[in-house]
Protein backbone atom coordinates (compact mmCIF):
# COMPACT_ATOMS: atom_id res chain seq x y z
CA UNK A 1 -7.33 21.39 -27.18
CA UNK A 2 -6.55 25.12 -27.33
CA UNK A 3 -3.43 26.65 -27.89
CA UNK A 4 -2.79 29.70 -25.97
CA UNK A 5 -0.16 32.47 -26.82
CA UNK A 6 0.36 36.25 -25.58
CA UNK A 7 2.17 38.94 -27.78
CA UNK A 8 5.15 40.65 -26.45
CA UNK A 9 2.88 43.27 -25.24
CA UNK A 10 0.90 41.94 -23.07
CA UNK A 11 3.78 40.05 -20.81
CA UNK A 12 5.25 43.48 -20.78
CA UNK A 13 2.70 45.14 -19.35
CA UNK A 14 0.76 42.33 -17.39
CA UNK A 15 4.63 41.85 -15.78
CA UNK A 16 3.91 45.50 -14.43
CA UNK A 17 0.98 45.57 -12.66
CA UNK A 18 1.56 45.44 -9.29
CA UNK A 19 -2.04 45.54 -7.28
CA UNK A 20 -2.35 41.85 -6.55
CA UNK A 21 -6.42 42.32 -6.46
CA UNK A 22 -6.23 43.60 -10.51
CA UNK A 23 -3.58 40.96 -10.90
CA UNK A 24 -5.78 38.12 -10.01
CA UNK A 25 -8.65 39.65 -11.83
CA UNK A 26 -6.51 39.68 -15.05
CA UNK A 27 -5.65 35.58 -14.38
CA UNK A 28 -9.40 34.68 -13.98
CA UNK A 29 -10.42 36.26 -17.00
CA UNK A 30 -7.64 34.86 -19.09
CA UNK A 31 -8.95 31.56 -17.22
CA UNK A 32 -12.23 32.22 -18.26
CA UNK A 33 -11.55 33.14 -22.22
CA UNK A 34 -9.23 29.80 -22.21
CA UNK A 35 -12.48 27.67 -21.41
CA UNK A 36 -14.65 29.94 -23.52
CA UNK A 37 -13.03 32.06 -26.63
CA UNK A 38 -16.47 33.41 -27.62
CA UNK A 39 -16.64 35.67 -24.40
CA UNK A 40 -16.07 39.59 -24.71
CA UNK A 41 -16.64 41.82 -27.06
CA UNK A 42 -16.41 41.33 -30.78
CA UNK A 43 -14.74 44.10 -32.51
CA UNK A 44 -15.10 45.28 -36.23
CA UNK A 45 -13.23 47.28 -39.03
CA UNK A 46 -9.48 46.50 -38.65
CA UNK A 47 -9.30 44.59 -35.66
CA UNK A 48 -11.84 42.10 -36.46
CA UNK A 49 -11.33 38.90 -35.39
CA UNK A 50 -10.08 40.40 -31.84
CA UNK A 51 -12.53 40.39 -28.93
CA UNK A 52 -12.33 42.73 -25.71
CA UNK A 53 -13.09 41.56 -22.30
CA UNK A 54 -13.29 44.37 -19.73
CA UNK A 55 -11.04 44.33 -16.32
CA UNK A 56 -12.62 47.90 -14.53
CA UNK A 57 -10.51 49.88 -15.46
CA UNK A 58 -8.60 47.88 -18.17
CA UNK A 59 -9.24 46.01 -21.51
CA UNK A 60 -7.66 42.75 -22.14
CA UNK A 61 -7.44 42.40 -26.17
CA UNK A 62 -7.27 38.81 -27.65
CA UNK A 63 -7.14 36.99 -30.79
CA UNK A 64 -9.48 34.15 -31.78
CA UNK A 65 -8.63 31.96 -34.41
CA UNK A 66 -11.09 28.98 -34.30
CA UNK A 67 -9.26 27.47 -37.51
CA UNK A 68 -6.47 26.60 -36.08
CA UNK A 69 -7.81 26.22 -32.63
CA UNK A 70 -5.69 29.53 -31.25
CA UNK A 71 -5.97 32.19 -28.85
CA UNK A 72 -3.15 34.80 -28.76
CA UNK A 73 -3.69 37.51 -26.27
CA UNK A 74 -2.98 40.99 -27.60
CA UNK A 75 -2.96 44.10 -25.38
CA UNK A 76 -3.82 44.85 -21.81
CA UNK A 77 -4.37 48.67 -21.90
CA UNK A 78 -6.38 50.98 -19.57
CA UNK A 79 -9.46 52.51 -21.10
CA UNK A 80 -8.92 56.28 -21.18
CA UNK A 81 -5.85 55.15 -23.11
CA UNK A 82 -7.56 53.95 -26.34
């Protein structure tokens, strides 16, 4: 069974979006990494290990940690804001 966690973060500013359309976007694809972690992006250099899944016109950053059978998501930032 997976473990699933969010950083600080991400409640902050998932608490603050307030289209319900986006909103339910966000909770299908945080549905979708639960049941499959190797979705998304893969990204290199110093946040590897992270993986981005695009939400038009948002990113939703999370860590994968198949040792210990953990999913922590990061970040949900908008694109032009990288």
């Amino acid at each position: 069974m997976v473990t699933v966690g969010s950083d600080s973060v991400f409640k902050k500013r998932a608490k603050k979006i307030r289209d319900n359309a986006l909103k339910e976007k966000v909770k299908k694809q945080v549905a979708r990494i639960v049941r499959d972690p190797t979705i998304g992006e893969p990204m290199r250099f110093s946040r590897k290990n992270t993986r981005e899944v695009y939400i038009a016109p948002f990113r939703l950053s999370c860590l994968c940690l198949k040792s210990q059978d953990t999913i922590v998501f990061l970040d949900l930032y908008h694109k032009d804001g990288q």
